[in-house]
Protein backbone atom coordinates (compact mmCIF):
# COMPACT_ATOMS: atom_id res chain seq x y z
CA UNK A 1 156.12 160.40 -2.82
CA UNK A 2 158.25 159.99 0.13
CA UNK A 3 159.92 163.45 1.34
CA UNK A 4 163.66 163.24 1.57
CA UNK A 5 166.63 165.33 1.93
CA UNK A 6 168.15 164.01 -1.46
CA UNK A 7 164.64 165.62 -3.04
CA UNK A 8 164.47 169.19 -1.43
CA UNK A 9 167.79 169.49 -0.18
CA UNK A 10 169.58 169.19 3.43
CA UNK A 11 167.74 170.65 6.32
CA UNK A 12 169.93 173.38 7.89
CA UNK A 13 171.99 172.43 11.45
CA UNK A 14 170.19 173.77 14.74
CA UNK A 15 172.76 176.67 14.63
CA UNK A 16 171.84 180.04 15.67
CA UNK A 17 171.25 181.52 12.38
CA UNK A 18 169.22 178.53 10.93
CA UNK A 19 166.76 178.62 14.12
CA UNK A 20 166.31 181.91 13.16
CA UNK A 21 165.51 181.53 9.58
CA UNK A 22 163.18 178.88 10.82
CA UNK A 23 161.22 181.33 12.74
CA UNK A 24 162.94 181.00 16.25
CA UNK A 25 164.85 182.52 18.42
CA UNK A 26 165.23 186.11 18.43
CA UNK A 27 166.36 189.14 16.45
CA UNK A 28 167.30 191.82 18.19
CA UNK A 29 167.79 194.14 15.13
CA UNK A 30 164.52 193.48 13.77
CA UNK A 31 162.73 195.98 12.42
CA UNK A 32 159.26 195.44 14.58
CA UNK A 33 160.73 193.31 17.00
CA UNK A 34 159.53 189.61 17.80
CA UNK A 35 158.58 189.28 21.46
CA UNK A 36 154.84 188.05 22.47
CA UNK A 37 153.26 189.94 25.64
CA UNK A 38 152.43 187.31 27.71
CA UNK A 39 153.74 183.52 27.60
CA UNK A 40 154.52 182.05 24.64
CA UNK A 41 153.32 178.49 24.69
CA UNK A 42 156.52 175.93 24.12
CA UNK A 43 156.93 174.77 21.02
CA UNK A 44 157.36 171.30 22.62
CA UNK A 45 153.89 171.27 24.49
CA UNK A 46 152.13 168.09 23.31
CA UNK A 47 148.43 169.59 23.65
CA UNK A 48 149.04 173.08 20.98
CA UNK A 49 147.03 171.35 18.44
CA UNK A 50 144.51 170.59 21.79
CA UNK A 51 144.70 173.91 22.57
CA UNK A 52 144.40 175.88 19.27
CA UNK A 53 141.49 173.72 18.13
CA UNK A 54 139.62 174.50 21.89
CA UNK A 55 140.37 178.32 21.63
CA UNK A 56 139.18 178.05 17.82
CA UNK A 57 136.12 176.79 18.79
CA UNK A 58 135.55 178.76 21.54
CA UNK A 59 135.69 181.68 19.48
CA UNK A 60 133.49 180.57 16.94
CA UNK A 61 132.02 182.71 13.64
CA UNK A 62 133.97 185.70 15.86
CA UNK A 63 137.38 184.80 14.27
CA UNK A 64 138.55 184.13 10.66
CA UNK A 65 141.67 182.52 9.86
CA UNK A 66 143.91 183.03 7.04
CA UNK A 67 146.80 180.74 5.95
CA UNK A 68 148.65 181.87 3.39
CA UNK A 69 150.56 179.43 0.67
CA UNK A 70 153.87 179.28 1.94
CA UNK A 71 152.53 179.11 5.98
CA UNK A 72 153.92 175.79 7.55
CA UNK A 73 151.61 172.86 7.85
CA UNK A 74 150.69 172.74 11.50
CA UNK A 75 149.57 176.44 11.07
CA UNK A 76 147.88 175.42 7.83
CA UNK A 77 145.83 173.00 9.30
CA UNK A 78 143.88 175.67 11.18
CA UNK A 79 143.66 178.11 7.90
CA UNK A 80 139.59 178.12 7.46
CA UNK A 81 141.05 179.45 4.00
CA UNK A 82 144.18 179.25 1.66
CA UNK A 83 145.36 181.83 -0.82
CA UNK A 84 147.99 184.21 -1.81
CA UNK A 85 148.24 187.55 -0.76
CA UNK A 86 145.25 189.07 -2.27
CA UNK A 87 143.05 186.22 -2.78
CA UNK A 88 143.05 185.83 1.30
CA UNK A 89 142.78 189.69 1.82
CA UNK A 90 139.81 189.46 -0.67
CA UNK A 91 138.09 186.50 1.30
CA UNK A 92 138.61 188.10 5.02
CA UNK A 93 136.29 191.29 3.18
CA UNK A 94 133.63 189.05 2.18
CA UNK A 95 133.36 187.80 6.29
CA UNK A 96 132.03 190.98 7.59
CA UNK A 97 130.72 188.75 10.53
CA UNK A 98 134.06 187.91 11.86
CA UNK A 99 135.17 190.23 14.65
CA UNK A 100 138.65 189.20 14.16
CA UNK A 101 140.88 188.26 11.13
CA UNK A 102 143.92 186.17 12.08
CA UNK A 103 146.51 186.44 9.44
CA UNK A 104 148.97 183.83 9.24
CA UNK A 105 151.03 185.81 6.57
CA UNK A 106 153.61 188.32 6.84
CA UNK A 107 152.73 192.20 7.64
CA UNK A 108 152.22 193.71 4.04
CA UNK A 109 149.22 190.98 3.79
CA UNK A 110 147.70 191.74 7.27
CA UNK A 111 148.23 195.51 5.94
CA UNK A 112 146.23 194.62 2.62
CA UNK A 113 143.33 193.20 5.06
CA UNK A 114 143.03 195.85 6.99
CA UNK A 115 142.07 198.37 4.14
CA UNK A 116 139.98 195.97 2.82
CA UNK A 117 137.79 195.18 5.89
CA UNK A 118 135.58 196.89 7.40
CA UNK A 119 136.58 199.19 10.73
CA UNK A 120 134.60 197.09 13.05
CA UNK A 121 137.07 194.21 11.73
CA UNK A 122 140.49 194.18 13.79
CA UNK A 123 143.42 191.93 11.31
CA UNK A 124 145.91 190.20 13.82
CA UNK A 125 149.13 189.31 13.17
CA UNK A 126 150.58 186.52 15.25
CA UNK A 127 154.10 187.41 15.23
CA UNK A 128 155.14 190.69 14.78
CA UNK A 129 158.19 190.09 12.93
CA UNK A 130 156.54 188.49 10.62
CA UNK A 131 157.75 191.23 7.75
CA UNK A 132 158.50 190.43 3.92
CA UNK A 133 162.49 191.38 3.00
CA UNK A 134 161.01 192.12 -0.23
CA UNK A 135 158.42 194.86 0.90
CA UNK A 136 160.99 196.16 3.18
CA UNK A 137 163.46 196.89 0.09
CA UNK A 138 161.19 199.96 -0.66
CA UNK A 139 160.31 202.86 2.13
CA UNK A 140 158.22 205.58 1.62
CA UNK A 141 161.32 207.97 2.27
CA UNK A 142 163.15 205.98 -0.76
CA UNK A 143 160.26 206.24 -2.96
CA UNK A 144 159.58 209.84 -2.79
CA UNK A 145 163.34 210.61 -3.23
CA UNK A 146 162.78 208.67 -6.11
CA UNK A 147 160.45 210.69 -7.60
CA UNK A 148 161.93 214.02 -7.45
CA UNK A 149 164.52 212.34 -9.17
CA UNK A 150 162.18 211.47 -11.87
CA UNK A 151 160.79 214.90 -11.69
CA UNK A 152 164.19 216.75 -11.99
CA UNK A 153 164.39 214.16 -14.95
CA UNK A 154 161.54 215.61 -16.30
CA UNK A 155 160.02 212.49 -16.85
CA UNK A 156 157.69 212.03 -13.37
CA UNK A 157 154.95 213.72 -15.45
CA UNK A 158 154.71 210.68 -18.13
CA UNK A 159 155.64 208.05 -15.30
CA UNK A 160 153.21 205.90 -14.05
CA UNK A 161 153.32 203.92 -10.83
CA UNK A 162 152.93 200.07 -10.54
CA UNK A 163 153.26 198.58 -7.38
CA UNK A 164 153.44 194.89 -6.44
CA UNK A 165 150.73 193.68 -4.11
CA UNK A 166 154.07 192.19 -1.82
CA UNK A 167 154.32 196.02 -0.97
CA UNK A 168 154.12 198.13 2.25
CA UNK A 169 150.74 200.34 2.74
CA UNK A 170 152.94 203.30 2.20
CA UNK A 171 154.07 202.34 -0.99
CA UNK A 172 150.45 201.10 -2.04
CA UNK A 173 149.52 204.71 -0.82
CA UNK A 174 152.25 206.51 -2.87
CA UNK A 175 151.19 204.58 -5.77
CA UNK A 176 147.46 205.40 -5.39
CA UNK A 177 148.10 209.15 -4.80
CA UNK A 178 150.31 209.41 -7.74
CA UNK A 179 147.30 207.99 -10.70
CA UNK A 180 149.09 204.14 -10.67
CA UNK A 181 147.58 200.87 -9.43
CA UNK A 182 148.44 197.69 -7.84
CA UNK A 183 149.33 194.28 -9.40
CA UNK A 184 149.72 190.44 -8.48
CA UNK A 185 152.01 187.97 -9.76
CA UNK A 186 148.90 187.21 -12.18
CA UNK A 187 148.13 190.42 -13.71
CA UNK A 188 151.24 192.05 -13.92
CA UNK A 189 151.05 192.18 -17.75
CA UNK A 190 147.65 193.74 -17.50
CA UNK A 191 148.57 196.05 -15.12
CA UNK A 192 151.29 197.18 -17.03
CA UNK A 193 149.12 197.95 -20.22
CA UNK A 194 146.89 200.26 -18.51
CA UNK A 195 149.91 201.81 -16.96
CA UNK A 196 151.09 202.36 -20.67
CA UNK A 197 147.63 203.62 -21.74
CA UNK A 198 148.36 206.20 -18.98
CA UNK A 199 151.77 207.24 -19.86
CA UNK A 200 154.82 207.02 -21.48
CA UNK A 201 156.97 204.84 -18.91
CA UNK A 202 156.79 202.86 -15.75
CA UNK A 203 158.25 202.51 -12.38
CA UNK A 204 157.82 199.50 -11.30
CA UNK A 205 157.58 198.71 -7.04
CA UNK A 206 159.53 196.73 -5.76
CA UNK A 207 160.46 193.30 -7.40
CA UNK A 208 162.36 194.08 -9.95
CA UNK A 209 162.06 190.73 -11.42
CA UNK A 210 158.86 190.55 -11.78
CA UNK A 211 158.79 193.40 -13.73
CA UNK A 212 161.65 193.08 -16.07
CA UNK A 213 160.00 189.29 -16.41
CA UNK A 214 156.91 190.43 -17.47
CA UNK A 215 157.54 193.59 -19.47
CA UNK A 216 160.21 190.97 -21.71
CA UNK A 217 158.54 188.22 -21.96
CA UNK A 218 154.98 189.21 -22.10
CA UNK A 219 155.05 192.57 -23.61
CA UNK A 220 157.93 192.43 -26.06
CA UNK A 221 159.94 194.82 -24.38
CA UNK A 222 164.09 195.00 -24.73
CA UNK A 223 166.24 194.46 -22.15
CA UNK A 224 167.76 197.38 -22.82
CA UNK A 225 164.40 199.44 -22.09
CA UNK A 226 164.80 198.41 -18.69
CA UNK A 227 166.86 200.24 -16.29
CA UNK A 228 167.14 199.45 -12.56
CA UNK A 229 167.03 202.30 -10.25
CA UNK A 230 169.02 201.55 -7.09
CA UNK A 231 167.63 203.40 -4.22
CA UNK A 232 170.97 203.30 -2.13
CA UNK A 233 172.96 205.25 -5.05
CA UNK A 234 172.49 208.95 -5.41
CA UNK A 235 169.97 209.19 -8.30
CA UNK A 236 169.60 205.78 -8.36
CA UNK A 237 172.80 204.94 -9.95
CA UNK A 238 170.80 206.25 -13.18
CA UNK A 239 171.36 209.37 -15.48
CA UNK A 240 168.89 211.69 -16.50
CA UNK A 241 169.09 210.48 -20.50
CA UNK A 242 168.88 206.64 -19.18
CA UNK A 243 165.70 208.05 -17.40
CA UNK A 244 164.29 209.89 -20.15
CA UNK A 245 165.12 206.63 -22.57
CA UNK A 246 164.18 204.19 -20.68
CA UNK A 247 160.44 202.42 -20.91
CA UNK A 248 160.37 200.31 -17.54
CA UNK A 249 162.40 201.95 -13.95
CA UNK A 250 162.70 198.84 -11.99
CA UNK A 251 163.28 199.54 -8.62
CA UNK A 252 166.16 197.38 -7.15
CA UNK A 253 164.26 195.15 -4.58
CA UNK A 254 163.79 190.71 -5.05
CA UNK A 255 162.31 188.40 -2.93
CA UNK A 256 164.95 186.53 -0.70
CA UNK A 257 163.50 182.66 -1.70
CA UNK A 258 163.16 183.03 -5.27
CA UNK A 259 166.30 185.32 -5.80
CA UNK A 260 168.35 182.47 -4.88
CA UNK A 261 167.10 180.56 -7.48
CA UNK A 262 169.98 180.70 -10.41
CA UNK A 263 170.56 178.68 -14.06
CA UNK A 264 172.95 176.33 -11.89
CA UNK A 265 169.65 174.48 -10.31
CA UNK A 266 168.24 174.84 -13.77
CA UNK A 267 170.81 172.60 -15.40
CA UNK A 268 171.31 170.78 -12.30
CA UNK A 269 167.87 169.28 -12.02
CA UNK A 270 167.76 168.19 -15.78
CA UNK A 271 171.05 166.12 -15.75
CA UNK A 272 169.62 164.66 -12.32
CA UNK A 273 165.97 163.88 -13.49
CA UNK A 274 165.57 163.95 -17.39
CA UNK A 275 162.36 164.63 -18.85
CA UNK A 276 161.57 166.95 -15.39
CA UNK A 277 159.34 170.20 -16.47
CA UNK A 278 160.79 173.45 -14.53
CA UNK A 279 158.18 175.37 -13.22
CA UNK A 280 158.98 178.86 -11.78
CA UNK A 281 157.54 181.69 -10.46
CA UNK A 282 158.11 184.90 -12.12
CA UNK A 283 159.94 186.86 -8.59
CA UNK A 284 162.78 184.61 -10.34
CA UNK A 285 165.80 185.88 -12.11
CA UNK A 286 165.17 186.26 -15.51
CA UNK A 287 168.06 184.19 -16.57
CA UNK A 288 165.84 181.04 -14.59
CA UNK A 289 162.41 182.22 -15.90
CA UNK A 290 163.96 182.15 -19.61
CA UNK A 291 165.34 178.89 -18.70
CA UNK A 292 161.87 177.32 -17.50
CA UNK A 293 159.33 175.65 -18.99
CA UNK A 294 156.78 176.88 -17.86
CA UNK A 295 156.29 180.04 -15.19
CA UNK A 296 153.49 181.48 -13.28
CA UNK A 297 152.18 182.89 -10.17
CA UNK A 298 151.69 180.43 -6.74
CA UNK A 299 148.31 180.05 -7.94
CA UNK A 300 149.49 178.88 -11.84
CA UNK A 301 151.41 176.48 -10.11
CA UNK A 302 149.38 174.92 -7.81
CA UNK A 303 146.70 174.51 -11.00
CA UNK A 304 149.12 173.20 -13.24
CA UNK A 305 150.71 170.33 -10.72
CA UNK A 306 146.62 169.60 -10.35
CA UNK A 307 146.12 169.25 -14.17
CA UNK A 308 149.42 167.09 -14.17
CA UNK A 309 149.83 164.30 -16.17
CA UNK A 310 150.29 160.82 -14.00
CA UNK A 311 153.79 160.35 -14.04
CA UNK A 312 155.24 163.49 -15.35
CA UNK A 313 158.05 164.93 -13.36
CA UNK A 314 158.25 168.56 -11.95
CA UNK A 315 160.66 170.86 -10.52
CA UNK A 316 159.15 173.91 -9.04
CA UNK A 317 160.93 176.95 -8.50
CA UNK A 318 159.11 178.53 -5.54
CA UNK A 319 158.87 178.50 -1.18
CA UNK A 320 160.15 175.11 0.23
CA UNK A 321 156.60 174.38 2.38
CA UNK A 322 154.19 174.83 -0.87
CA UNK A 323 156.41 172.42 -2.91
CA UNK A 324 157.12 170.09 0.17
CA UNK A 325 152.55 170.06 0.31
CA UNK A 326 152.32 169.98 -3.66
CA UNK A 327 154.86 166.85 -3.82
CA UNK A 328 152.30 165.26 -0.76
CA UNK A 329 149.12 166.12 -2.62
CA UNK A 330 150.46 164.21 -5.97
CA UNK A 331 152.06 160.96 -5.14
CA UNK A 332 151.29 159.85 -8.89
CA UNK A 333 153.98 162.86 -9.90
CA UNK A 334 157.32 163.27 -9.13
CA UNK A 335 157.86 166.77 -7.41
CA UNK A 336 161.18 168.12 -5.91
CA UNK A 337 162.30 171.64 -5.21
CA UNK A 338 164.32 173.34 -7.90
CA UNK A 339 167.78 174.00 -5.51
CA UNK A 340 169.23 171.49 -3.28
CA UNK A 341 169.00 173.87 -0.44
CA UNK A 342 166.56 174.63 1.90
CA UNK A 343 164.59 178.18 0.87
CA UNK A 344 162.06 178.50 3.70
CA UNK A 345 160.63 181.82 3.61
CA UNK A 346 162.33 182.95 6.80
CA UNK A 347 160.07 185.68 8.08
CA UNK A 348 156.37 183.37 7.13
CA UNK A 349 157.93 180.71 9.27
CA UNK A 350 157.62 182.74 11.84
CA UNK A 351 154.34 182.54 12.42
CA UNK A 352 154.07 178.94 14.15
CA UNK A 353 151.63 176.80 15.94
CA UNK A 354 152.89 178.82 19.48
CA UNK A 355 152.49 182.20 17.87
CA UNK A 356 148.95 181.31 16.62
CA UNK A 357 147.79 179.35 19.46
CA UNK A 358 148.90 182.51 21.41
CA UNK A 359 147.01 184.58 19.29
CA UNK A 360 143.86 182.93 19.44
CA UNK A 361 143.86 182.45 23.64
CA UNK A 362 144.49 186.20 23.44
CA UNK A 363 141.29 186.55 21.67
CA UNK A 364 139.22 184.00 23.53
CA UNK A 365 140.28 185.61 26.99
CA UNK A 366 138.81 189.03 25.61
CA UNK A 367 142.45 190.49 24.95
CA UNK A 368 143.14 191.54 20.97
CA UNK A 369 147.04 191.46 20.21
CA UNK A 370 149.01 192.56 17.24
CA UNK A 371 146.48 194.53 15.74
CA UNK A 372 147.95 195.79 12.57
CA UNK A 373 146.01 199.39 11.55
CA UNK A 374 146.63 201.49 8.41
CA UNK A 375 146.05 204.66 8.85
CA UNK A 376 142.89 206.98 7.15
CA UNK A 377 144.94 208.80 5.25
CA UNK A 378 147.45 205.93 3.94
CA UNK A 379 144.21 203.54 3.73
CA UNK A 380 142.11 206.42 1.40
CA UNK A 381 145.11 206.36 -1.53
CA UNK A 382 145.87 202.59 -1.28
CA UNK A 383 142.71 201.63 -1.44
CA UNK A 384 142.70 203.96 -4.34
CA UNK A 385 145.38 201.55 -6.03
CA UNK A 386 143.70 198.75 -5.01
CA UNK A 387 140.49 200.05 -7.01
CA UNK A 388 142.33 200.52 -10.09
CA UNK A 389 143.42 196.91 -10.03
CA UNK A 390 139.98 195.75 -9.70
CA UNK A 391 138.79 197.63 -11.64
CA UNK A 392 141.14 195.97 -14.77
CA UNK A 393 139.20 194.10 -17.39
């Protein structure tokens, strides 16, 4: 079908801001700042695809490059694999050949690769700035406040940690030291049983959606066992008897693109296109995901537009450059982006064709930038985490 601004909503005006949620320009309050040693190569330079296929070649079996989902499509093209989060972290540890993993992602994945590769492996990360809002939501110093809370509770002894695989390698770490494990989008539930096989109650790191989602509609939970523990209120805005009653502590983070996401689009899109199935992804409010027809992780979604019936007309709920490929890759359905509004993820865009054609001279010239390193000690109790989940039946 033909992409249009009626179908996924107006492309925002070349104002400050907008360049900046569209990965240029720069921040100067960012957290890990966003300028390239070196030149940048212009975005308007008519030989970067030239260029990044030469230095690709040039570098051979040496270099591995992973795109995730929601990367744009000129950075895409250059992806010798696609994935989510863990899927591509998974697939740069089976390349023990390649000297260098280029992760077009955002820094929690490149994190991720790095424990699971091996230390002769270096994981680069084109643009620094490339962060996750969501993964930033929760610091190390936050979490272990958090726990003493718990413990002066007295319920940190029957509390089990479950961290999100969108997560920093300090919280992956924290989680891993303190007996929990890691989840995706597309274990969560299972996750969450073995966490209750452990203990008594949960805190769940750091999308609170995705827990409360999954811990409702999966596992039969109440509402009302959920409480959300706000990290910027002292004692997390919680009580010690909401602590001790409560089954699931959500911890008050979201992902920025599928936050926005509210039961306005929901209605919006059925009056506009009737008979349209809502797909969503389950970092959605729960008030969308209860409104959905369907919901599942990137990977869900990508399988069930596949399995689509000719025809059949689908709104998904997820990052504006997977539905904007999906809707490309099935001209026999109709596909269009649950909100009107653009919902780039801001920080993945970041990572461009410069920024990657950049990288990859870097590395053909004998120069390694943006190495991203976990440290021993942070790498030994997150890969502990990490275990746990594989370790799930």
């Amino acid at each position: 079908m033909t992409t249009t601004t009626e179908t996924y909503g107006v492309d925002p005006t070349p104002s400050p801001l907008a360049l900046l949620l569209l990965g240029r320009e720069a921040d100067p309050n960012s957290e890990r700042g966003v300028e390239c040693p070196g030149d940048l190569p212009a975005a308007s330079d008519p030989d970067l695809v030239a260029r990044a296929r030469a230095a690709k070649e040039k570098l051979g079996d040496r270099v591995f490059i992973l795109g995730h989902h929601y990367q744009r499509d000129e950075v895409i093209e250059f992806a010798d694999v696609t994935g989510d989060s863990f899927k591509l972290a998974r697939d740069a540890a089976a390349r023990p050949e390649a000297e260098y993993i280029v992760f077009c992602g955002v820094h929690f994945m490149a994190e991720s690769a790095d424990i699971l590769t091996s230390e002769r492996q270096q994981v680069v990360l084109p643009d620094l700035a490339a962060g996750c809002s969501m993964a930033d939501m929760a610091t190390a110093e936050q979490v272990a406040e958090c726990w003493d809370v718990l413990t002066d509770a007295g319920v940190a002894d029957v509390t089990v940690p479950v961290s999100y695989m969108n997560s920093s390698a300090d919280i992956k770490a924290f989680t891993g030291k303190h007996g929990g494990t890691i989840c995706t989008s597309s274990n969560a539930k299972r996750a969450l049983e073995w966490a209750f096989e452990q203990g008594q109650k949960v805190l769940f790191l750091p999308d609170q959606h995705l827990g409360r989602n999954t811990a409702v509609l999966e596992m039969g939970f109440a509402l009302e066992d959920c409480v959300l523990y706000n990290p910027h209120k002292p004692n997390g805005g919680l009580t010690a008897e909401q602590l001790r009653d409560a089954k699931m502590i959500l911890w008050r983070g979201h992902c920025s693109v599928h936050g926005r996401f509210n039961l306005d689009s929901v209605n919006e899109v059925r009056e506009r296109i009737p008979g349209v199935n809502v797909l969503v992804h389950p970092e959605c409010r729960h008030e969308v995901v209860t409104a959905a027809d369907q919901v599942g992780s990137t990977e869900y979604i990508i399988k069930a537009l596949d399995a689509a019936e000719p025809g059949s007309k689908w709104a998904i709920g997820t990052e504006l450059n997977l539905v904007r490929r999906l809707a490309k890759a099935h001209p026999d359905k109709e596909v269009v982006f649950l909100d009107r509004t653009v919902c780039f993820c801001s920080t993945m865009n970041r990572i461009d064709l410069p920024h990657l054609v950049w990288a990859l001279e870097s590395l053909a010239e004998g120069r390694v930038p943006n190495v991203i390193t976990v440290d021993a000690e942070t790498e030994k109790y997150a890969k502990a985490a990490l275990d746990r989940m594989l370790a799930l039946p």
